[in-house]
ModelCIF file with pLDDT and N, C-alpha, C, O atoms, coordinates in Angstrom:
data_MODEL
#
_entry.id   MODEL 
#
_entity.id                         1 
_entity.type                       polymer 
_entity.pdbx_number_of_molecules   1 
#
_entity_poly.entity_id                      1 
_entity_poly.type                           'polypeptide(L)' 
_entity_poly.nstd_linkage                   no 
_entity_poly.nstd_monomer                   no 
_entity_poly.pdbx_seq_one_letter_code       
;(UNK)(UNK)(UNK)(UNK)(UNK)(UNK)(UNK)(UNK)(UNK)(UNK)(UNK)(UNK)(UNK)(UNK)(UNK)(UNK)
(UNK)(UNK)(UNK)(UNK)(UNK)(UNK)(UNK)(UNK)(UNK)(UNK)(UNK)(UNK)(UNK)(UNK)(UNK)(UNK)
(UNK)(UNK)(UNK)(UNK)(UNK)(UNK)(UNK)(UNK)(UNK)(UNK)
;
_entity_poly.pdbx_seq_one_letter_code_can   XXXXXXXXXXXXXXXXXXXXXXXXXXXXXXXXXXXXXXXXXX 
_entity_poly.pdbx_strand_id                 A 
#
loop_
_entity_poly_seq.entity_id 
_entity_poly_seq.num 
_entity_poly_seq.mon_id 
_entity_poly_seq.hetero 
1 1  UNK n 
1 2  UNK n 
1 3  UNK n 
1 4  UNK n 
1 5  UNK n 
1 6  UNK n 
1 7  UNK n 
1 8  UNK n 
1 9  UNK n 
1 10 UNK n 
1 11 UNK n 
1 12 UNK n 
1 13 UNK n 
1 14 UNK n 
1 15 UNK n 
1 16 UNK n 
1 17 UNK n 
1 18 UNK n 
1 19 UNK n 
1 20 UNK n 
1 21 UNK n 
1 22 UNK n 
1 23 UNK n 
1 24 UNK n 
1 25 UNK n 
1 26 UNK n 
1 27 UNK n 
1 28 UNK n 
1 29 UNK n 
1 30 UNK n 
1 31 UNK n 
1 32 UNK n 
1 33 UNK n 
1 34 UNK n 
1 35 UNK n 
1 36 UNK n 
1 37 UNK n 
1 38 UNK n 
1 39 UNK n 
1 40 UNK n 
1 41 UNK n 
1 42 UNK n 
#
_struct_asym.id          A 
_struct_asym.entity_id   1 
#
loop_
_ma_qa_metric.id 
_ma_qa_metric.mode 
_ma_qa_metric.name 
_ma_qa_metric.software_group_id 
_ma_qa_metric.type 
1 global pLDDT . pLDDT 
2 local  pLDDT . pLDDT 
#
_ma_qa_metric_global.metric_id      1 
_ma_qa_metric_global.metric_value   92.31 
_ma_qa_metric_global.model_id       1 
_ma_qa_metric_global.ordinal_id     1 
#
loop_
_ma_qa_metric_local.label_asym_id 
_ma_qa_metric_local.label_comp_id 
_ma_qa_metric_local.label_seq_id 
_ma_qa_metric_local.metric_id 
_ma_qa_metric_local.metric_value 
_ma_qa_metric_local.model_id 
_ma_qa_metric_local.ordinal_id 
A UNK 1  2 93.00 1 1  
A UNK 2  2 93.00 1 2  
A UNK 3  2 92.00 1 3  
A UNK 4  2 94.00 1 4  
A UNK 5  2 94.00 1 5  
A UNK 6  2 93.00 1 6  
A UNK 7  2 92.00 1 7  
A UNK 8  2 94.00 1 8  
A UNK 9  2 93.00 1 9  
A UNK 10 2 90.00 1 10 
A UNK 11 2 90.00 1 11 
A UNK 12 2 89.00 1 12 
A UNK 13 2 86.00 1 13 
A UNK 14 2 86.00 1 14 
A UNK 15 2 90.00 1 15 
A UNK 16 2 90.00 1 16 
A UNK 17 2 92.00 1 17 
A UNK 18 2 94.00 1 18 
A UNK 19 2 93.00 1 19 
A UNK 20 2 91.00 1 20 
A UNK 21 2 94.00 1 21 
A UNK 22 2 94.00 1 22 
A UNK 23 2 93.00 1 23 
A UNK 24 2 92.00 1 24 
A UNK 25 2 95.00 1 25 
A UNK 26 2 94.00 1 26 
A UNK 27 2 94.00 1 27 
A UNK 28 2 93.00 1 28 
A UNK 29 2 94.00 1 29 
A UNK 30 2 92.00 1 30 
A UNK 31 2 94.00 1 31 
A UNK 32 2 92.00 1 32 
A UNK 33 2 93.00 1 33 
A UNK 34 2 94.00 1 34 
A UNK 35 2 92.00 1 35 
A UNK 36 2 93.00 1 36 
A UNK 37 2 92.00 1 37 
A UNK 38 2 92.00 1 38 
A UNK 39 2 92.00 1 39 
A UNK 40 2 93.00 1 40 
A UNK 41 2 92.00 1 41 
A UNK 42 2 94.00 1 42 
#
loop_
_atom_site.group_PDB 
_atom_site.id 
_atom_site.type_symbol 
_atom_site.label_atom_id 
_atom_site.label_alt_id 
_atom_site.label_comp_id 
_atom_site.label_asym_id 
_atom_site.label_entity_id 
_atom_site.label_seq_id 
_atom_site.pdbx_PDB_ins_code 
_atom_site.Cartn_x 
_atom_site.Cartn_y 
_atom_site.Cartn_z 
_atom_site.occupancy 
_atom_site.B_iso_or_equiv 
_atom_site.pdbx_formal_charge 
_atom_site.auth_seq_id 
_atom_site.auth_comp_id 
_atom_site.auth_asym_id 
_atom_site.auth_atom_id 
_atom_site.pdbx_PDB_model_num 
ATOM 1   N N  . UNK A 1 1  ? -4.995  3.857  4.808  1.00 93.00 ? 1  UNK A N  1 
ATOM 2   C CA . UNK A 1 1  ? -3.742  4.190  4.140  1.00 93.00 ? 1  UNK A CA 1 
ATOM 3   C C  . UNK A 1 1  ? -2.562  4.077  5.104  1.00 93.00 ? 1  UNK A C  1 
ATOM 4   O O  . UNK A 1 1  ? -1.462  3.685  4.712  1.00 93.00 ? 1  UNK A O  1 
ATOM 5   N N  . UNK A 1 2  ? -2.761  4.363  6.147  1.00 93.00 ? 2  UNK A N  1 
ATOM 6   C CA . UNK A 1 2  ? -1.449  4.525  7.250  1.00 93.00 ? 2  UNK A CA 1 
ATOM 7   C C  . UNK A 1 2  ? -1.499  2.979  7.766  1.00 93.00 ? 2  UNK A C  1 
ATOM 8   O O  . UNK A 1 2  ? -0.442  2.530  8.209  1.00 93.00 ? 2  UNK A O  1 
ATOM 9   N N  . UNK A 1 3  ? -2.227  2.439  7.753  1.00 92.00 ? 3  UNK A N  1 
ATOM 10  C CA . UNK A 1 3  ? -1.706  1.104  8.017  1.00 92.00 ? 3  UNK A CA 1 
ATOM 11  C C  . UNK A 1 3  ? -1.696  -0.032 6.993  1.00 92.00 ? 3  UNK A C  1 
ATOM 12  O O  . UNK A 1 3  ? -1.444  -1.162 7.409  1.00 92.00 ? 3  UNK A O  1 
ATOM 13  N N  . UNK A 1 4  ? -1.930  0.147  5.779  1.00 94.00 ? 4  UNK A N  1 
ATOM 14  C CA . UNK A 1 4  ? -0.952  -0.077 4.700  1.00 94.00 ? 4  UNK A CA 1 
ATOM 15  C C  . UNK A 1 4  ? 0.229   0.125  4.163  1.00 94.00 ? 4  UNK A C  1 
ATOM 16  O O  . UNK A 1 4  ? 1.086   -0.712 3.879  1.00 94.00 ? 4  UNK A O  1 
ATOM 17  N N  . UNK A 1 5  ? 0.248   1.382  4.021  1.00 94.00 ? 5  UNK A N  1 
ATOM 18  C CA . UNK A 1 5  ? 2.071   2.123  4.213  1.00 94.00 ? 5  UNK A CA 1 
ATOM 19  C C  . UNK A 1 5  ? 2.804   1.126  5.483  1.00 94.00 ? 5  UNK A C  1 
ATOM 20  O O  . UNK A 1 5  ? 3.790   0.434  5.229  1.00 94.00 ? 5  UNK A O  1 
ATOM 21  N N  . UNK A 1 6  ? 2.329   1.156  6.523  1.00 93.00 ? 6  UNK A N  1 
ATOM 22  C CA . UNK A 1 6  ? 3.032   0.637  7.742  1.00 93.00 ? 6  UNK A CA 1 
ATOM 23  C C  . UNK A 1 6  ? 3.490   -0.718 7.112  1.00 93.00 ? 6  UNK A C  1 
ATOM 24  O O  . UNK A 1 6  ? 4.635   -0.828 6.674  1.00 93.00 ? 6  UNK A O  1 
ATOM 25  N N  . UNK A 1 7  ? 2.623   -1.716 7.068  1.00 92.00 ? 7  UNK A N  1 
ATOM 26  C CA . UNK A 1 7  ? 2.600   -2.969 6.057  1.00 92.00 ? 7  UNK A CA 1 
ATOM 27  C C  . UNK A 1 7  ? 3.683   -3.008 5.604  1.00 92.00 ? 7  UNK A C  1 
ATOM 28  O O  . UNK A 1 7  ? 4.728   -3.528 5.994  1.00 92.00 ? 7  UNK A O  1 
ATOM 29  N N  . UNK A 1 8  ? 3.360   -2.309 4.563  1.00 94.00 ? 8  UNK A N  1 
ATOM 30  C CA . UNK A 1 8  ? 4.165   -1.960 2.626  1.00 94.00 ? 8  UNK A CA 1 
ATOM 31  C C  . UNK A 1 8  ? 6.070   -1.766 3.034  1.00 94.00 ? 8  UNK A C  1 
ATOM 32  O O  . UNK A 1 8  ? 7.032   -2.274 2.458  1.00 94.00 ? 8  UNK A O  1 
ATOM 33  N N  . UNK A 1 9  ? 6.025   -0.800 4.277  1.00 93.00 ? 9  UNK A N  1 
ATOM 34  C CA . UNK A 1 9  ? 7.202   0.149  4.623  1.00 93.00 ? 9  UNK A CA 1 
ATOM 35  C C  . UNK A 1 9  ? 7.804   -1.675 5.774  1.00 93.00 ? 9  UNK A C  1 
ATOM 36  O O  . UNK A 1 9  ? 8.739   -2.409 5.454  1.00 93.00 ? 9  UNK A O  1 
ATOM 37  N N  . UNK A 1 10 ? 7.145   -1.810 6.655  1.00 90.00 ? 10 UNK A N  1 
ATOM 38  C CA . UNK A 1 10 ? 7.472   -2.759 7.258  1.00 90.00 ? 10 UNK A CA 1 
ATOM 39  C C  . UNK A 1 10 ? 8.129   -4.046 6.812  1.00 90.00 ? 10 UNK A C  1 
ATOM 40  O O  . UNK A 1 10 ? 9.281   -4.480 6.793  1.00 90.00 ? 10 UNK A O  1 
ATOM 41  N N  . UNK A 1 11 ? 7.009   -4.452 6.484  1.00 90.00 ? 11 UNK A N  1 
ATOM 42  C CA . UNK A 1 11 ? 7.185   -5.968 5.817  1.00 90.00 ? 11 UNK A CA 1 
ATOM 43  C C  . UNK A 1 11 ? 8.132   -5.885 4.167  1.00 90.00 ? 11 UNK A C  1 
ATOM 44  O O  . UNK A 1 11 ? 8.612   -6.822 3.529  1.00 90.00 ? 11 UNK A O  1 
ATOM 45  N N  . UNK A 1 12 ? 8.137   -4.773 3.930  1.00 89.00 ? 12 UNK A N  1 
ATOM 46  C CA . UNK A 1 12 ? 8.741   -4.671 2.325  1.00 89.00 ? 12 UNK A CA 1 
ATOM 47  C C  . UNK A 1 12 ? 10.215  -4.598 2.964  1.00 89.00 ? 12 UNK A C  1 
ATOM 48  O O  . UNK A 1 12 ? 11.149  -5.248 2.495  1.00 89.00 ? 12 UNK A O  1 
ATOM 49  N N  . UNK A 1 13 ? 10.320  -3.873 3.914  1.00 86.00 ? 13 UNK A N  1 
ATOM 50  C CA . UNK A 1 13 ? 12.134  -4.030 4.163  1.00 86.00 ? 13 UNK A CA 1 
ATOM 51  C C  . UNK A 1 13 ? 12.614  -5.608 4.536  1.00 86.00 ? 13 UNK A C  1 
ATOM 52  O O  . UNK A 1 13 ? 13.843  -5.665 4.528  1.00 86.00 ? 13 UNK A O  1 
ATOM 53  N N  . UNK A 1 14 ? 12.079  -6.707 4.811  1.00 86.00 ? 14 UNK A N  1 
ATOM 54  C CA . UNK A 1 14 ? 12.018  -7.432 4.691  1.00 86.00 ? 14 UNK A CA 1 
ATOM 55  C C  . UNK A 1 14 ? 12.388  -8.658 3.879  1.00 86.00 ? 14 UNK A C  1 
ATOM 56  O O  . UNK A 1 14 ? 12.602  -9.832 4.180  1.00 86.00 ? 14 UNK A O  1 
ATOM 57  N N  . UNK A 1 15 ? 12.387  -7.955 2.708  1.00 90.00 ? 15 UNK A N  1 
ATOM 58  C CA . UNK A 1 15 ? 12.188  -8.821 1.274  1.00 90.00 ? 15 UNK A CA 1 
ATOM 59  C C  . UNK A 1 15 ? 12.593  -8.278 0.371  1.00 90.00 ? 15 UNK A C  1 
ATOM 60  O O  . UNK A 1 15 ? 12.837  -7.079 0.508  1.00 90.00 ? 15 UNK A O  1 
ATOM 61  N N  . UNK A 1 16 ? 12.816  -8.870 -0.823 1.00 90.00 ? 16 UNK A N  1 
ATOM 62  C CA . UNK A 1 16 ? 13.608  -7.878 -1.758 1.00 90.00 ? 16 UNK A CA 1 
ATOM 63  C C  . UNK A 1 16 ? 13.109  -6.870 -2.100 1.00 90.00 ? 16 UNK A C  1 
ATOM 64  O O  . UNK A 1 16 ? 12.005  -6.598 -1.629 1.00 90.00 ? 16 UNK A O  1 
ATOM 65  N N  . UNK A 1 17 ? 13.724  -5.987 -3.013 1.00 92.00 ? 17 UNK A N  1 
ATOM 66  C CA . UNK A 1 17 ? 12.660  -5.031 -3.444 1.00 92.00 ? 17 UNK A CA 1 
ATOM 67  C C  . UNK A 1 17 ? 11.694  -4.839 -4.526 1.00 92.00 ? 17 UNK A C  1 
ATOM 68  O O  . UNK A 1 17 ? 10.907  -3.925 -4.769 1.00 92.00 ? 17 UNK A O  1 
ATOM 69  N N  . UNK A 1 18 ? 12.030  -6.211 -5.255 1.00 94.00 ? 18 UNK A N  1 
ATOM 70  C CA . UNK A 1 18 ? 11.161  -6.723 -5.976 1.00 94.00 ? 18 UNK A CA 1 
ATOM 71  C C  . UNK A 1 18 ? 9.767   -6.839 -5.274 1.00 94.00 ? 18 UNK A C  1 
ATOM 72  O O  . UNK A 1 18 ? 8.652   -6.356 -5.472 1.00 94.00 ? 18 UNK A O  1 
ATOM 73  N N  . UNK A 1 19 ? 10.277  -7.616 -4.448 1.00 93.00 ? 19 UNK A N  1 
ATOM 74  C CA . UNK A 1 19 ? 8.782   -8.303 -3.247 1.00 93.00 ? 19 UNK A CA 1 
ATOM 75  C C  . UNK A 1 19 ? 7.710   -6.879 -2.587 1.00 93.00 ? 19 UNK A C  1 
ATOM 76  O O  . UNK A 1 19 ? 6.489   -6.727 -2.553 1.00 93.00 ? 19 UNK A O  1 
ATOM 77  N N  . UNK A 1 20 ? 8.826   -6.054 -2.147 1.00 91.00 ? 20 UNK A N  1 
ATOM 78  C CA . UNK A 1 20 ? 8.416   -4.928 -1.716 1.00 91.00 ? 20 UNK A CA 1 
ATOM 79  C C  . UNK A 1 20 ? 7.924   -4.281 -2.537 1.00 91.00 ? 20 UNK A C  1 
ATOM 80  O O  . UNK A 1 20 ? 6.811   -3.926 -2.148 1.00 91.00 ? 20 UNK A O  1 
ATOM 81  N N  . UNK A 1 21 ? 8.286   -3.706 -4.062 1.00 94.00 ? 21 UNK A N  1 
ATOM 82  C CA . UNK A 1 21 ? 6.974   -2.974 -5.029 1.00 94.00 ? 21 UNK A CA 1 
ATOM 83  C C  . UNK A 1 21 ? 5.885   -3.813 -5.260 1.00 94.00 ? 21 UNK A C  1 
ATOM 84  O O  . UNK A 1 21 ? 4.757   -3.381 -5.498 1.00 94.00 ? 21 UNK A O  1 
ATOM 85  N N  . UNK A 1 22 ? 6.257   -5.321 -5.183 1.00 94.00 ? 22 UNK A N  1 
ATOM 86  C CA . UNK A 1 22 ? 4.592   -5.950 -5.451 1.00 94.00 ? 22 UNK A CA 1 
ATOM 87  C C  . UNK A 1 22 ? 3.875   -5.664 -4.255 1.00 94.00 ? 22 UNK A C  1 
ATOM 88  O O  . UNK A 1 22 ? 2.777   -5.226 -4.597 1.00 94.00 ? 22 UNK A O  1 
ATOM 89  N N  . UNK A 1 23 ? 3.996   -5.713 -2.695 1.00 93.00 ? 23 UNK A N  1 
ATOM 90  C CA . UNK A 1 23 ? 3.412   -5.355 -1.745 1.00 93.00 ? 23 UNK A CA 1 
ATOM 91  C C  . UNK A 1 23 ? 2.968   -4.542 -2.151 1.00 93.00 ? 23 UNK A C  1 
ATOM 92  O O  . UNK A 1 23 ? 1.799   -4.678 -2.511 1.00 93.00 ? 23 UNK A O  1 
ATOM 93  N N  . UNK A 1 24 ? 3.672   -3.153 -2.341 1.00 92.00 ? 24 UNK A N  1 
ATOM 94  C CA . UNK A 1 24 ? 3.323   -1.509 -2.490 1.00 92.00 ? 24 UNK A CA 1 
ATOM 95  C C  . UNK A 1 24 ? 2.196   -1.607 -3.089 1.00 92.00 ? 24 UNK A C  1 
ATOM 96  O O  . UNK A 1 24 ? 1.054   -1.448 -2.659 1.00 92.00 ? 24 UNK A O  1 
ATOM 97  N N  . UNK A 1 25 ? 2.674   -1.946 -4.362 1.00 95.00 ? 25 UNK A N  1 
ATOM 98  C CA . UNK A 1 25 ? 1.672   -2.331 -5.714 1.00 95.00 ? 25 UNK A CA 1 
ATOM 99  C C  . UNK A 1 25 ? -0.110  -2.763 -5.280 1.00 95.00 ? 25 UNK A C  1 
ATOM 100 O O  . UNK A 1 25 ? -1.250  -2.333 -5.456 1.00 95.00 ? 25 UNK A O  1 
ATOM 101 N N  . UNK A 1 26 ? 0.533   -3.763 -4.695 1.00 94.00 ? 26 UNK A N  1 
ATOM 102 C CA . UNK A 1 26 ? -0.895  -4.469 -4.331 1.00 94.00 ? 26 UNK A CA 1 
ATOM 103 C C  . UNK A 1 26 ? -1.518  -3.622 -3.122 1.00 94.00 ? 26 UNK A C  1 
ATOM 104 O O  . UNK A 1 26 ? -2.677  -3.336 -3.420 1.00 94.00 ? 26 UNK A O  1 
ATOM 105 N N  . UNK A 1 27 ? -1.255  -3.249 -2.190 1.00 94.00 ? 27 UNK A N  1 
ATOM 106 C CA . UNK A 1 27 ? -1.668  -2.294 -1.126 1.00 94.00 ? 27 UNK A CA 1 
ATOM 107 C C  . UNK A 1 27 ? -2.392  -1.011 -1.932 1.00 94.00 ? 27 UNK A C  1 
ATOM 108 O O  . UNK A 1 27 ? -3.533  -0.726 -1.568 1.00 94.00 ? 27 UNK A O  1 
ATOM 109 N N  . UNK A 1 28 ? -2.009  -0.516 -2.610 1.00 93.00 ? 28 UNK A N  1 
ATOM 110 C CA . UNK A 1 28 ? -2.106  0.833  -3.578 1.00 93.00 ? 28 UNK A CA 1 
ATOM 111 C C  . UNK A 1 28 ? -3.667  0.252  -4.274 1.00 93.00 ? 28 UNK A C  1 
ATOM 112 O O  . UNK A 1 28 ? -4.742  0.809  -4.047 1.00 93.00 ? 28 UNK A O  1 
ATOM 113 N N  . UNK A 1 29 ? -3.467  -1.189 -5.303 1.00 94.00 ? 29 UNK A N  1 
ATOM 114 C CA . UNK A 1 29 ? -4.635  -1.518 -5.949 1.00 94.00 ? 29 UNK A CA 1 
ATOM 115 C C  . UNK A 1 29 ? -5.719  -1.413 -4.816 1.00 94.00 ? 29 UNK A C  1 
ATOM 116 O O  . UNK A 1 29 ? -6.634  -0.632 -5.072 1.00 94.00 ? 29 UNK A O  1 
ATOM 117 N N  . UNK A 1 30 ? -5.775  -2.054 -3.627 1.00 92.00 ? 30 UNK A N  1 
ATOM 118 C CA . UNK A 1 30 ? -6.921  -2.553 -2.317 1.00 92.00 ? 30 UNK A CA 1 
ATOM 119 C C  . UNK A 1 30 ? -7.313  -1.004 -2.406 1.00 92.00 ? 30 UNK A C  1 
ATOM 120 O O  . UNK A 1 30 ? -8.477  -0.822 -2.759 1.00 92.00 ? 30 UNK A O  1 
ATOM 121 N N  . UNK A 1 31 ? -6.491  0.244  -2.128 1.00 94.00 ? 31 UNK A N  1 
ATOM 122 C CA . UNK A 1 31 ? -6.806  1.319  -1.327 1.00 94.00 ? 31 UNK A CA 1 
ATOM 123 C C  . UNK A 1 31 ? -7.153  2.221  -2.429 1.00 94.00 ? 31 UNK A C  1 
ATOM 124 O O  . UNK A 1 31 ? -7.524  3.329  -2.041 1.00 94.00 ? 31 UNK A O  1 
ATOM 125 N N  . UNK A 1 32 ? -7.135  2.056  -3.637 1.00 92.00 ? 32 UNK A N  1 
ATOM 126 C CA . UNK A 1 32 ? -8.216  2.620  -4.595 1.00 92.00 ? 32 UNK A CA 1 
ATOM 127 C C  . UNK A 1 32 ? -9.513  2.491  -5.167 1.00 92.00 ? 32 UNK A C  1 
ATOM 128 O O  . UNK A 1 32 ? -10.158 3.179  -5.958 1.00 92.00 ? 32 UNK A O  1 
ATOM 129 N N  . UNK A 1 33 ? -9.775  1.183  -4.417 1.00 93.00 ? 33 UNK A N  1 
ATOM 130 C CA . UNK A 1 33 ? -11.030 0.818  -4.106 1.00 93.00 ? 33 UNK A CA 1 
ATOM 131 C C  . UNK A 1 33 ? -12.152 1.525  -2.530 1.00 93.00 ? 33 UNK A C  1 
ATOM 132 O O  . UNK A 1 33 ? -13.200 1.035  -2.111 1.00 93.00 ? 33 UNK A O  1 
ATOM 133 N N  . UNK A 1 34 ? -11.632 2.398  -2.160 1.00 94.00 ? 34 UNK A N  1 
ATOM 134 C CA . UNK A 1 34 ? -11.772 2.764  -0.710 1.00 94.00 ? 34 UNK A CA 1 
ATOM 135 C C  . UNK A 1 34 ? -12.360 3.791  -1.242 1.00 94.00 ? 34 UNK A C  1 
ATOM 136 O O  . UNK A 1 34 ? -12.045 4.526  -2.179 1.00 94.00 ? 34 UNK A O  1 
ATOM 137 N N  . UNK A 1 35 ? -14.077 3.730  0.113  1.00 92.00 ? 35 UNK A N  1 
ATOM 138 C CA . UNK A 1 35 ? -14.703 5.013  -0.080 1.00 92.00 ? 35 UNK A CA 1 
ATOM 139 C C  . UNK A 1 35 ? -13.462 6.000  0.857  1.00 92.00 ? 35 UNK A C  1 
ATOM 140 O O  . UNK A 1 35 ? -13.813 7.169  0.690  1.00 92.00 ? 35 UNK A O  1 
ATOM 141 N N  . UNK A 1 36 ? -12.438 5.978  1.572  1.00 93.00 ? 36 UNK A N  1 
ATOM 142 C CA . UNK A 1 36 ? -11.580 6.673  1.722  1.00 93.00 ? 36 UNK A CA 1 
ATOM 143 C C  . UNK A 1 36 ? -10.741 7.607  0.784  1.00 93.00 ? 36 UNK A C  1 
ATOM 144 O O  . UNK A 1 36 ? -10.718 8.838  0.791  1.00 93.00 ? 36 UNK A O  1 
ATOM 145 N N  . UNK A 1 37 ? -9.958  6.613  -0.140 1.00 92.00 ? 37 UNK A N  1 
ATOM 146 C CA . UNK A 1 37 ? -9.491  7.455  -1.198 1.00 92.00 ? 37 UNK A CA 1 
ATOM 147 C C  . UNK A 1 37 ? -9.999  8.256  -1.748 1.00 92.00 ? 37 UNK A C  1 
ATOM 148 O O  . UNK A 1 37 ? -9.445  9.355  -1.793 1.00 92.00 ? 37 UNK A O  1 
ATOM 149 N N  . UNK A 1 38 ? -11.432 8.032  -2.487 1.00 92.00 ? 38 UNK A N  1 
ATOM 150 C CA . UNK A 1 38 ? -12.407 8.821  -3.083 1.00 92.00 ? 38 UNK A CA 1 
ATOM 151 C C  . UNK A 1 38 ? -12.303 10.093 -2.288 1.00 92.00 ? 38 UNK A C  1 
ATOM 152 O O  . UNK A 1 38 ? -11.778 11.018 -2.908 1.00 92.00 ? 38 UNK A O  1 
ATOM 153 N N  . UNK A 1 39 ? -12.671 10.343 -1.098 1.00 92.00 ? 39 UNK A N  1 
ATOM 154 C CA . UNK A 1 39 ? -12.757 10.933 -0.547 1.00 92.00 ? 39 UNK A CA 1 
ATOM 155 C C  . UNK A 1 39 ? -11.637 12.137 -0.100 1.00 92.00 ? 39 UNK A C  1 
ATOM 156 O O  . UNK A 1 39 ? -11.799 13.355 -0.019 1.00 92.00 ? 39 UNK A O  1 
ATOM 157 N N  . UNK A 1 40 ? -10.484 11.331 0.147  1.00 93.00 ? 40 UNK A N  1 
ATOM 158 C CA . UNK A 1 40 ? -9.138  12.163 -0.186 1.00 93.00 ? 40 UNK A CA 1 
ATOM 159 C C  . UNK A 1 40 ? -8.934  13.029 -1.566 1.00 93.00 ? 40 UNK A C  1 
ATOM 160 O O  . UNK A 1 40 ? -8.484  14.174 -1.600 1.00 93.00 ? 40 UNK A O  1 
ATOM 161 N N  . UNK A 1 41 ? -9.265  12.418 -2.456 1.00 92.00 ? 41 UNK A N  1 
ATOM 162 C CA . UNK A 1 41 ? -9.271  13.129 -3.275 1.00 92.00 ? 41 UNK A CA 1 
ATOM 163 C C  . UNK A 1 41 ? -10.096 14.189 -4.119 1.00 92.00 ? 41 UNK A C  1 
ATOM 164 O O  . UNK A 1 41 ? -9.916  14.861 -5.135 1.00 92.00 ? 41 UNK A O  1 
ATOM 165 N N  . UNK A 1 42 ? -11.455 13.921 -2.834 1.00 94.00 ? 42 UNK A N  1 
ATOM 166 C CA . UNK A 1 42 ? -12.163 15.234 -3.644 1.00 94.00 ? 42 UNK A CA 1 
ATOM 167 C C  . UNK A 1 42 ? -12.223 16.109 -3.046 1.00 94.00 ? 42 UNK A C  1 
ATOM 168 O O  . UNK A 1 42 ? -12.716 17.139 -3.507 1.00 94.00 ? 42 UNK A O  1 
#
């Protein structure tokens, strides 16, 4: 997660902010697939 955010936060200032919620967007889809998240959240 923290080096997605980094990504997302980085590279999204970058680009519009169009570009930047699809980053977000897409970073968010990858990291809800994560035995991590799961895990955060239980």
């Amino acid at each position: 997660a923290i080096g997605y955010a980094l990504d997302a936060a980085i590279r999204g200032i970058e680009t519009d902010l169009t570009q930047g919620l699809e980053r977000e967007a897409g970073h968010f889809g990858l990291l809800a697939a994560t035995h991590d998240m799961h895990e955060g959240l239980k």
